[in-house]
C-alpha atoms as a PDB file:
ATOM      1  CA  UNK A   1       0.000   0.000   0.000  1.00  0.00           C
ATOM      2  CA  UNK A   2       3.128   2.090   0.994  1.00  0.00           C
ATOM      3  CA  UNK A   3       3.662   2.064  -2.467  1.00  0.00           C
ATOM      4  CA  UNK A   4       0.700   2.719  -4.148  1.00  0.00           C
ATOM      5  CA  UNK A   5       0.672   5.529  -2.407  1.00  0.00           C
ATOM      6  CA  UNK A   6       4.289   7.042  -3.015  1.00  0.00           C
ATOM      7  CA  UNK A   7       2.990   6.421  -6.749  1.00  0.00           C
ATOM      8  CA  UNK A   8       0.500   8.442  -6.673  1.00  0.00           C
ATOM      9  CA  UNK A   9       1.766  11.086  -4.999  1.00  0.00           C
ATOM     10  CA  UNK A  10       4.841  10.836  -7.704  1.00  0.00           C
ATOM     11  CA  UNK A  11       2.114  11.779 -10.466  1.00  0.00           C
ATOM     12  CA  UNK A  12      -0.160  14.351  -8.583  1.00  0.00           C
ATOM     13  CA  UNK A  13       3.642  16.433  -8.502  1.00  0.00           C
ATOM     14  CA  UNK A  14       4.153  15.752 -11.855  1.00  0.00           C
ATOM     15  CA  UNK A  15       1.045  16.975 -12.987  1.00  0.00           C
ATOM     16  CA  UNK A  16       0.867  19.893 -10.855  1.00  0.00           C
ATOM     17  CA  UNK A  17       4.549  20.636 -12.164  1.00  0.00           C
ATOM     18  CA  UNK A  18       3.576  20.177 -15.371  1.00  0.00           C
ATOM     19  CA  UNK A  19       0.459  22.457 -15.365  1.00  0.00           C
ATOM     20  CA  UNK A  20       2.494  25.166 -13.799  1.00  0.00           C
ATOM     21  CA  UNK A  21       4.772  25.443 -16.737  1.00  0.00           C
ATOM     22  CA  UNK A  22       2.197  25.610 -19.333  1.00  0.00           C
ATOM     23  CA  UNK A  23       0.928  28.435 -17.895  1.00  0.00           C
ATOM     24  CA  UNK A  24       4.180  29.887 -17.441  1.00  0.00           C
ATOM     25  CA  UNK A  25       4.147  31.108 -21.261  1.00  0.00           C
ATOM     26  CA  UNK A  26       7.614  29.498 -21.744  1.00  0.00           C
ATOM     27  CA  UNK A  27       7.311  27.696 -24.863  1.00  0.00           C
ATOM     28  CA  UNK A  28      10.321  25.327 -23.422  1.00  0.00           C
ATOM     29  CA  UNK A  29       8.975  24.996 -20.646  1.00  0.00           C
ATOM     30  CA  UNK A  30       5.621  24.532 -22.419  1.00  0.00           C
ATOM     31  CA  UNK A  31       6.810  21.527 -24.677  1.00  0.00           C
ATOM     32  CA  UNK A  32       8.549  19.391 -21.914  1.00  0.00           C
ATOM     33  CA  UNK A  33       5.442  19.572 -20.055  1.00  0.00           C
ATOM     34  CA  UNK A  34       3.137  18.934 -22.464  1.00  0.00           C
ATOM     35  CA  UNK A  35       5.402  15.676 -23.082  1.00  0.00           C
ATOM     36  CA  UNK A  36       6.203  14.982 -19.217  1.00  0.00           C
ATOM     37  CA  UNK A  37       2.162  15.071 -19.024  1.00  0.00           C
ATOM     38  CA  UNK A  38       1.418  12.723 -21.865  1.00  0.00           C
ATOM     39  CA  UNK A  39       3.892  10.157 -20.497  1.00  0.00           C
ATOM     40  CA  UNK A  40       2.265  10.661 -16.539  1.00  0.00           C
ATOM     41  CA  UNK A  41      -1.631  10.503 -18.130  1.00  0.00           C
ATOM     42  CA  UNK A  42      -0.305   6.979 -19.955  1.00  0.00           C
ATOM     43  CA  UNK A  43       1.015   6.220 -16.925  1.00  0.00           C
ATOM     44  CA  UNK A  44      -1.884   6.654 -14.541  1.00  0.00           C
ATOM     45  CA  UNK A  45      -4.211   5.537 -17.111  1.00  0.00           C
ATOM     46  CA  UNK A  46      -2.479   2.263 -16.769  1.00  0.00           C
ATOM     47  CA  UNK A  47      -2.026   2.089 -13.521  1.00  0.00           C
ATOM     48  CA  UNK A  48      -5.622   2.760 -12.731  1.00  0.00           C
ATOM     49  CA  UNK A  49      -6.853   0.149 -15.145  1.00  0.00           C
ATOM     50  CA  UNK A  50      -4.448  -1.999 -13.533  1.00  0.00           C
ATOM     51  CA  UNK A  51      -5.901  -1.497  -9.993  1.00  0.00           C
ATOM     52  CA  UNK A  52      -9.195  -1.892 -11.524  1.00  0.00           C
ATOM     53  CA  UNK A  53      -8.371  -5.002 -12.641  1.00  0.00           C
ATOM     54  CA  UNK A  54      -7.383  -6.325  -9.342  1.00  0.00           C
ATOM     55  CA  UNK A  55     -10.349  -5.286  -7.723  1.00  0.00           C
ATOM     56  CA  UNK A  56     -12.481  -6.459 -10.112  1.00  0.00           C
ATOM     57  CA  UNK A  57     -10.311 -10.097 -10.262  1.00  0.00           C
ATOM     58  CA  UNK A  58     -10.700  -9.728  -6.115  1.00  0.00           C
ATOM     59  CA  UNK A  59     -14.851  -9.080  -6.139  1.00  0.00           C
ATOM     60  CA  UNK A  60     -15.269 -11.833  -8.602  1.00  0.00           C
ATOM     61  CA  UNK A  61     -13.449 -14.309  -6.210  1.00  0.00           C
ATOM     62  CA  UNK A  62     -15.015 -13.254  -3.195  1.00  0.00           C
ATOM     63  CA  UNK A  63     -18.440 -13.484  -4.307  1.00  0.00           C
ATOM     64  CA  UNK A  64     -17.440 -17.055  -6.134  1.00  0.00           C
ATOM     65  CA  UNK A  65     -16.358 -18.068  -3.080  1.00  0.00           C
ATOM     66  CA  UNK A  66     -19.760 -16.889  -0.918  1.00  0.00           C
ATOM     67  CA  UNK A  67     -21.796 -19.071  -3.510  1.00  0.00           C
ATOM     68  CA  UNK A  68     -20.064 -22.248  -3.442  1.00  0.00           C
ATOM     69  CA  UNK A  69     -19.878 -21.794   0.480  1.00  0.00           C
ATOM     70  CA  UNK A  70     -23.931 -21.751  -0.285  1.00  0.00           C
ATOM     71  CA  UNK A  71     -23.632 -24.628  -2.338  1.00  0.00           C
ATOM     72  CA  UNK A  72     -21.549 -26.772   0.195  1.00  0.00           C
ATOM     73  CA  UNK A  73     -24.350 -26.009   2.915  1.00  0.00           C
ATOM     74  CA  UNK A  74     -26.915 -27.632  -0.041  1.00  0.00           C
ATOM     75  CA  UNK A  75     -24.322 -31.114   0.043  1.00  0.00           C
ATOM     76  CA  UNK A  76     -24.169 -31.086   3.960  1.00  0.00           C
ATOM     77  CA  UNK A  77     -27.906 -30.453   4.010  1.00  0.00           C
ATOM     78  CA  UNK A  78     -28.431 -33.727   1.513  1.00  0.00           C
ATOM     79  CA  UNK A  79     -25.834 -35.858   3.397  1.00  0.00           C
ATOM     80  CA  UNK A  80     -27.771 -35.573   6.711  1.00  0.00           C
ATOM     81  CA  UNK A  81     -31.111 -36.225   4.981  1.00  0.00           C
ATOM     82  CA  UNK A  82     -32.580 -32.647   5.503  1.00  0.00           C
ATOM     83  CA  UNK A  83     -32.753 -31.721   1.831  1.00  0.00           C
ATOM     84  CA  UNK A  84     -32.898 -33.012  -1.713  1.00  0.00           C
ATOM     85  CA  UNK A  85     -29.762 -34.135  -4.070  1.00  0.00           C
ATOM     86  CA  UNK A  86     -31.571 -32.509  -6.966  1.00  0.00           C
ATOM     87  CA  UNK A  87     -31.720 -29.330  -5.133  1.00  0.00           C
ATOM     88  CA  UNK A  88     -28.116 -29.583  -4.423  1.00  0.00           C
ATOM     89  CA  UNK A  89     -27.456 -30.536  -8.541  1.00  0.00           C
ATOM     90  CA  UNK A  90     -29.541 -26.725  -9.032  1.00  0.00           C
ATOM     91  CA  UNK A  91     -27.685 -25.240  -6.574  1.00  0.00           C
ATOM     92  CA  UNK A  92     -23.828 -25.821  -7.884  1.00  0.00           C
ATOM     93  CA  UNK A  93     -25.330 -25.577 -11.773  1.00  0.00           C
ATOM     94  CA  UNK A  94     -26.652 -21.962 -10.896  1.00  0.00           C
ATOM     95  CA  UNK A  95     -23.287 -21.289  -8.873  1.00  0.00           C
ATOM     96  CA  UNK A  96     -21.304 -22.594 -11.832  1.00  0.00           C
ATOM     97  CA  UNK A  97     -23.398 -20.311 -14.563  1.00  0.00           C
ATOM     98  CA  UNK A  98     -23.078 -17.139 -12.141  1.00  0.00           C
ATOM     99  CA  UNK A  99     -19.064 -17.364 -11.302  1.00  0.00           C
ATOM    100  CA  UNK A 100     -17.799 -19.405 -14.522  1.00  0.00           C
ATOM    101  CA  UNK A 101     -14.790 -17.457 -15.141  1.00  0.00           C
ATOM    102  CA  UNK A 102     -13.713 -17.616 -11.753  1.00  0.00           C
ATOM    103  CA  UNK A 103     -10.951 -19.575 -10.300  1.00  0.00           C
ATOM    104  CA  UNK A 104     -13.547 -22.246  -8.505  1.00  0.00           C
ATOM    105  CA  UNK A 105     -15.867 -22.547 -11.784  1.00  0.00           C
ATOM    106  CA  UNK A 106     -14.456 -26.196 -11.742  1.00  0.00           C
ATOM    107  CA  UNK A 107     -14.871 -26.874  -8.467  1.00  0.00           C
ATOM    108  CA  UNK A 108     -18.689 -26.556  -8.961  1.00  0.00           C
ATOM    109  CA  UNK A 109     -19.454 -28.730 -11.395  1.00  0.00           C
ATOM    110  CA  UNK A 110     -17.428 -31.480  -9.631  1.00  0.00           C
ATOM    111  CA  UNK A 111     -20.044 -31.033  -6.715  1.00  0.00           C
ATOM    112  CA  UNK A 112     -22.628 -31.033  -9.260  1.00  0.00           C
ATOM    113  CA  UNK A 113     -21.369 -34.762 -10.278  1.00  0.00           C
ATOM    114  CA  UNK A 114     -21.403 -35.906  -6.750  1.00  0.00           C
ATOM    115  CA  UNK A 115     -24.708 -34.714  -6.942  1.00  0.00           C
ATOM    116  CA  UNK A 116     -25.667 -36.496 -10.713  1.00  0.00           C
ATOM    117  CA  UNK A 117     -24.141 -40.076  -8.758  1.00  0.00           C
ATOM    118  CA  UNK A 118     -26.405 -39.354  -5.477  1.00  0.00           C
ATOM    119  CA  UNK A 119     -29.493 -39.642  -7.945  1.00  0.00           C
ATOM    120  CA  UNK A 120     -28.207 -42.661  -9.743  1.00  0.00           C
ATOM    121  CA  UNK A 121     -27.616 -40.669 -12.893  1.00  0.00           C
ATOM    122  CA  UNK A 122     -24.080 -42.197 -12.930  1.00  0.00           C
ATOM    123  CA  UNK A 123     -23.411 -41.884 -16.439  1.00  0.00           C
ATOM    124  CA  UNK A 124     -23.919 -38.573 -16.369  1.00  0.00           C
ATOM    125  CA  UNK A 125     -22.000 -37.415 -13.629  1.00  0.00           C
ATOM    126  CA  UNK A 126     -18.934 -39.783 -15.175  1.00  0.00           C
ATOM    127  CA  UNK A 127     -19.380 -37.761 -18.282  1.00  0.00           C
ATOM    128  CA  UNK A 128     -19.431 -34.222 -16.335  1.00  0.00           C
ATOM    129  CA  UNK A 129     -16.328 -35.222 -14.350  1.00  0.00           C
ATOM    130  CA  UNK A 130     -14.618 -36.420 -17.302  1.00  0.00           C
ATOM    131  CA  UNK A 131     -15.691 -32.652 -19.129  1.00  0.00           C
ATOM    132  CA  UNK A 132     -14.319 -30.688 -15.967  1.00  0.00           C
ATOM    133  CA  UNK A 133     -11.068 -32.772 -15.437  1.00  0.00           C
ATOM    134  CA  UNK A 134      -9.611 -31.585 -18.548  1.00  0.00           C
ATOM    135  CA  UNK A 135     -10.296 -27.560 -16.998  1.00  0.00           C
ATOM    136  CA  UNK A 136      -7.873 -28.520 -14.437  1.00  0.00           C
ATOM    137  CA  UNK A 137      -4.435 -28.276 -15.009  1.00  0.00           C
ATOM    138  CA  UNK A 138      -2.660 -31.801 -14.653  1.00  0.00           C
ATOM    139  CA  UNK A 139      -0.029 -30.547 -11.334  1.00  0.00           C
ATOM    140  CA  UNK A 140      -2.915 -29.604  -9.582  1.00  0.00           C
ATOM    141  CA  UNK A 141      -3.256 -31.460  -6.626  1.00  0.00           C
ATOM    142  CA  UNK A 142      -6.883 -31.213  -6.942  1.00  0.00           C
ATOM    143  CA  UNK A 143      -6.415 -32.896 -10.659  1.00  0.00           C
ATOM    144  CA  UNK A 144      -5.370 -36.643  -9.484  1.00  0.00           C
ATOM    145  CA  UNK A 145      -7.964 -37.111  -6.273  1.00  0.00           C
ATOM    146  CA  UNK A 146     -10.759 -36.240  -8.785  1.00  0.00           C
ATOM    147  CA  UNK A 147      -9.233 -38.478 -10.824  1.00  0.00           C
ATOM    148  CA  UNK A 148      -9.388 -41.251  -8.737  1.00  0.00           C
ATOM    149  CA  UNK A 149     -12.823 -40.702  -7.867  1.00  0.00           C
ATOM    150  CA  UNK A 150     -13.797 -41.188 -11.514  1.00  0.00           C
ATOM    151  CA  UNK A 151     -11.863 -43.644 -12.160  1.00  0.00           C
ATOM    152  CA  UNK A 152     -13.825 -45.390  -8.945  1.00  0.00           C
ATOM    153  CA  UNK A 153     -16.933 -44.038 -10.576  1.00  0.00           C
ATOM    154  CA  UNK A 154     -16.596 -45.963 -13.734  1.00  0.00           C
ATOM    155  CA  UNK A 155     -15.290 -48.774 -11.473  1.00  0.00           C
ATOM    156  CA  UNK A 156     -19.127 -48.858 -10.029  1.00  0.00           C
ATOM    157  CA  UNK A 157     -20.946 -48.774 -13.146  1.00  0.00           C
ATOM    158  CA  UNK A 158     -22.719 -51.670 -14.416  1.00  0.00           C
ATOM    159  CA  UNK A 159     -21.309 -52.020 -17.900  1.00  0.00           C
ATOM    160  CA  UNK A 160     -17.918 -54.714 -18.013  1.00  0.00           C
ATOM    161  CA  UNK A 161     -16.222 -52.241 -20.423  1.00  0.00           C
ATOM    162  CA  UNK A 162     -16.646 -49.336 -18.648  1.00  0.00           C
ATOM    163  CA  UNK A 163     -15.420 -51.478 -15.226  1.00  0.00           C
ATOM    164  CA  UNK A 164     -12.151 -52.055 -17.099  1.00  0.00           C
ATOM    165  CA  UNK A 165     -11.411 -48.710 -17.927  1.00  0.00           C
ATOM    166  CA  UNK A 166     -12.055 -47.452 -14.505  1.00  0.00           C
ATOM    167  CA  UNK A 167      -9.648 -50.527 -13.200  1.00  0.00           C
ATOM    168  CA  UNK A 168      -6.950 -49.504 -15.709  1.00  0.00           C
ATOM    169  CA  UNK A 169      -7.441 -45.590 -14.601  1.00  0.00           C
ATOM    170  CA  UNK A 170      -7.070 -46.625 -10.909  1.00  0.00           C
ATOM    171  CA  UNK A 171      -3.686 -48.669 -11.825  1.00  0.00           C
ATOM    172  CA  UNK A 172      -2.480 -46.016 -13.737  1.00  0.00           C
ATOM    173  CA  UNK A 173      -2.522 -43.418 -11.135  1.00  0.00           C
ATOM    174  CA  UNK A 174      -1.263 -45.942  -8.797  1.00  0.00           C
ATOM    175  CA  UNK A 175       2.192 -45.951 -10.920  1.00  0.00           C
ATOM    176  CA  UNK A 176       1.143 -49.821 -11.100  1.00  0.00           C
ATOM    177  CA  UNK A 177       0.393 -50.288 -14.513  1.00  0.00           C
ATOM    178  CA  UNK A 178       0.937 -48.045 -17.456  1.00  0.00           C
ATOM    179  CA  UNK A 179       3.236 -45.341 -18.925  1.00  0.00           C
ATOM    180  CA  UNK A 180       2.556 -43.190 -15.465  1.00  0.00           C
ATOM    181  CA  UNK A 181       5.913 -43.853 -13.656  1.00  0.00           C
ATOM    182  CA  UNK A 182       5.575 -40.588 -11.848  1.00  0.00           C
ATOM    183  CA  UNK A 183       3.774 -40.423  -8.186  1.00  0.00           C
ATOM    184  CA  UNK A 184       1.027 -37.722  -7.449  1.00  0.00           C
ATOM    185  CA  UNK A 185      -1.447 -36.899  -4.995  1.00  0.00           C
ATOM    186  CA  UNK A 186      -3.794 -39.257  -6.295  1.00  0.00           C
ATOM    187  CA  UNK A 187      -1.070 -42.755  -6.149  1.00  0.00           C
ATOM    188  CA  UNK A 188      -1.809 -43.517  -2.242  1.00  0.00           C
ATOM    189  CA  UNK A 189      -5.761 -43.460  -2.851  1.00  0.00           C
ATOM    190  CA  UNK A 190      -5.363 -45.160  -5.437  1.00  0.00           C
ATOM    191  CA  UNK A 191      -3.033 -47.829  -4.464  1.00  0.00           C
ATOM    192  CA  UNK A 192      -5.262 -48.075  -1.578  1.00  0.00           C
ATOM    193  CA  UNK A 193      -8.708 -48.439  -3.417  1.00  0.00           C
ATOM    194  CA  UNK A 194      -7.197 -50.757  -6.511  1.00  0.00           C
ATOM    195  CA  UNK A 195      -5.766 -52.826  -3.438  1.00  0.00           C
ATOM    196  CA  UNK A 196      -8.974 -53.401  -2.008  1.00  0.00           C
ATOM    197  CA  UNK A 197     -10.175 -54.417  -5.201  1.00  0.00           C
ATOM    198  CA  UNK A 198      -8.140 -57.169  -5.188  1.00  0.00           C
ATOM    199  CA  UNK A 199      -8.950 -57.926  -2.289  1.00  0.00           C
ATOM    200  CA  UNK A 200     -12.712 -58.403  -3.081  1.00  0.00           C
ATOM    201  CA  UNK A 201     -11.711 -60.508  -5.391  1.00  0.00           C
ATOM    202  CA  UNK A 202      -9.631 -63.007  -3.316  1.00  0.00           C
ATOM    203  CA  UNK A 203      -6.769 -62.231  -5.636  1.00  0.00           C
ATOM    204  CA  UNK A 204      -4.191 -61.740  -1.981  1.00  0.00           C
ATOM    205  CA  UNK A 205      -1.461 -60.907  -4.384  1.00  0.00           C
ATOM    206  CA  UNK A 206      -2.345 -58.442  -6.258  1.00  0.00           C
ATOM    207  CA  UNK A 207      -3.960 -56.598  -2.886  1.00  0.00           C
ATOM    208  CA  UNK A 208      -0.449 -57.254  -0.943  1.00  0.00           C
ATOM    209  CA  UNK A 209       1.414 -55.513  -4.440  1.00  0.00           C
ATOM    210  CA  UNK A 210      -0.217 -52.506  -3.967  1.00  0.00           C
ATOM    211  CA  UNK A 211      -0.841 -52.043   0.149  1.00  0.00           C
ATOM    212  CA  UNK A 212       3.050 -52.940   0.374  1.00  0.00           C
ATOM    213  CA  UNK A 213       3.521 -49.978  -2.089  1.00  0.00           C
ATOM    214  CA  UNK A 214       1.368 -47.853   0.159  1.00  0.00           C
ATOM    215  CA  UNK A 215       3.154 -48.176   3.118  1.00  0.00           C
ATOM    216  CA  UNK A 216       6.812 -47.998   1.232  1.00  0.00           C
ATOM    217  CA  UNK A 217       5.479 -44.844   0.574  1.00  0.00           C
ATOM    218  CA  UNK A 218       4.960 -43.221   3.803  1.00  0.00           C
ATOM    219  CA  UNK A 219       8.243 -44.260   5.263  1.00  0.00           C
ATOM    220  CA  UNK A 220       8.839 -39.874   5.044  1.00  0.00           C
ATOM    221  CA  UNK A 221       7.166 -40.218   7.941  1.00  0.00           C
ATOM    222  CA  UNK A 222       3.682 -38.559   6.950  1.00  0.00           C
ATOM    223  CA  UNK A 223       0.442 -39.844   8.182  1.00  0.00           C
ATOM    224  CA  UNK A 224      -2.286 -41.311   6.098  1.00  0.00           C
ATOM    225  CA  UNK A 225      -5.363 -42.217   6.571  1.00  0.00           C
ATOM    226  CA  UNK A 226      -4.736 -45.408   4.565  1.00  0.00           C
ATOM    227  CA  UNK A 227      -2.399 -47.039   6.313  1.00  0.00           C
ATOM    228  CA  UNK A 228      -3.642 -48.725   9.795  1.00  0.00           C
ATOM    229  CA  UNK A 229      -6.296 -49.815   7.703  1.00  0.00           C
ATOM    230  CA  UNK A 230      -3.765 -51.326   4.950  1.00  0.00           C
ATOM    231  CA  UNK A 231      -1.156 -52.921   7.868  1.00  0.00           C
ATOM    232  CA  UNK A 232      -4.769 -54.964   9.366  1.00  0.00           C
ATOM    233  CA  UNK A 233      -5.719 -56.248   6.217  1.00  0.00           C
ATOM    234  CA  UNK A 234      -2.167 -57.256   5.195  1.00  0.00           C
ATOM    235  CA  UNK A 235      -2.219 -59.057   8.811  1.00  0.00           C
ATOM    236  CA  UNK A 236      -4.450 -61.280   7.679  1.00  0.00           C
ATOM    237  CA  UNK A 237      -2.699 -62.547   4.539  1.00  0.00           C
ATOM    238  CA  UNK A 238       0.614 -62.319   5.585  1.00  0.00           C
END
C-alpha cells in the first residue's frame, strides 16, 4: 500500500509541475510539459486500469467463493437427509453459470457430479467429471484425487467395459500399470482403493502388491489415513 501511495503522490507532482509550466508562457517549458504530461496521463491511465483489474479479479473471487460456500451447505444439508440431491445438482449448476470465469468454476461442477451419482444418474456425472477434469491443469493437486474418484466411478458402473477402464485408470494413477511412472497426490488413494479391489476378489497378491507400495510410501514419515487400515488387512494374509 506504501507504495501505491508514493505512486500516486509521484504523479499528482508531476502533474501539478507540469500544469504550472504551461501556464508559465515558456514555450520550453511549455513543450517538456506537455510531453512529461502525456507520459504521466499513460502512466496513470495504466495504472488505474491496472488497480481496476485487481479489484475487479478480487470481487469476482469473493463473491465465487460466498456461492459455493452456499452450495456446500446444499451437500451437507443432503448428506444428513434434511434436503434433496436434486436441489443440491440446481444449486452448484446456478453457482457454476453465475461465477464461470472464476478460479472455482471447476470446483462446482465437480459437486454437481457428486450430486448427478447421489441420484443414480451415474453416467452422467462420469461424463461431467470427465468434461471438468480436462479444466484442471494436470499438477494440480486437486487434478489426481478427482481423478481417482472417476476412475472409482466408472469402477461402479454396471457395464464390463466401462469397469475395465475405470480398473486400468485406478492402476495407472497408482504408478502400477501403465506409462505413469511418476507419483502424485492421487497414487496412495489409489493404491489403496485398486488394493482393495483385489482384495474383493480373493486375488491376496495383487492386494499385498499394492498395500506394500502404500506403506513404502509413507516411510517420510507422513500420516495417512490409509495405512492402519492397509497394515490390518495385510495381517491377515501375511
Amino acid at each position: 500500500m506504501a507504495v501505491v501511495r508514493d505512486m500516486v503522490t509521484v504523479m499528482r507532482s508531476l502533474l501539478v509541475e507540469g500544469y504550472k509550466s504551461i501556464f508559465r508562457g515558456d514555450q520550453k517549458f511549455a513543450k517538456h510539459a506537455r510531453e512529461t504530461l502525456i507520459v504521466v496521463l499513460i502512466l496513470a491511465a495504466g495504472f488505474g486500469g491496472f488497480k481496476l483489474y485487481r479489484y475487479y479479479i478480487s470481487s469476482r473471487e469473493a463473491t465465487a467463493q460466498k456461492v459455493f460456500y452456499e452450495c456446500m451447505m446444499e451437500l451437507e444439508n443432503a448428506k444428513r437427509g434434511i434436503g434433496s440431491w436434486y436441489d443440491v445438482e440446481v444449486a452448484f449448476e446456478m453457482g457454476h453459470r453465475q461465477n464461470s470465469r472464476s478460479q472455482l468454476a471447476p470446483f462446482f461442477l465437480v459437486f454437481k457430479s457428486e450430486a448427478l451419482q447421489a441420484q443414480g444418474k451415474k453416467q452422467e456425472a462420469i461424463n461431467l467429471l470427465n468434461d471438468t477434469l480436462g479444466q484442471l491443469k494436470k499438477d494440480s493437486n486437486m487434478y489426481w484425487i478427482y481423478k481417482v474418484k472417476l476412475a472409482l466411478s466408472k469402477m461402479d458402473m454396471p457395464d464390463e467395459t466401462i469397469q475395465k477402464e475405470g480398473i486400468n485408470e485406478l492402476q495407472e494413477i497408482s504408478c502400477l500399470k501403465g506409462e505413469n511412472k511418476k507419483e502424485n497426490s492421487g497414487t496412495v488413494p489409489a493404491l489403496f482403493y485398486i488394493g482393495s479391489y483385489y482384495w474383493e476378489k480373493n486375488n491376496f497378491d495383487k492386494a499385498k502388491e499394492a498395500w506394500n507400495k502404500l506403506i513404502g510410501l509413507q516411510k517420510d514419515g507422513s500420516k495417512s489415513p490409509y495405512v492402519n487400515l492397509v497394515k490390518e488387512k495385510l495381517q491377515q494374509i501375511s
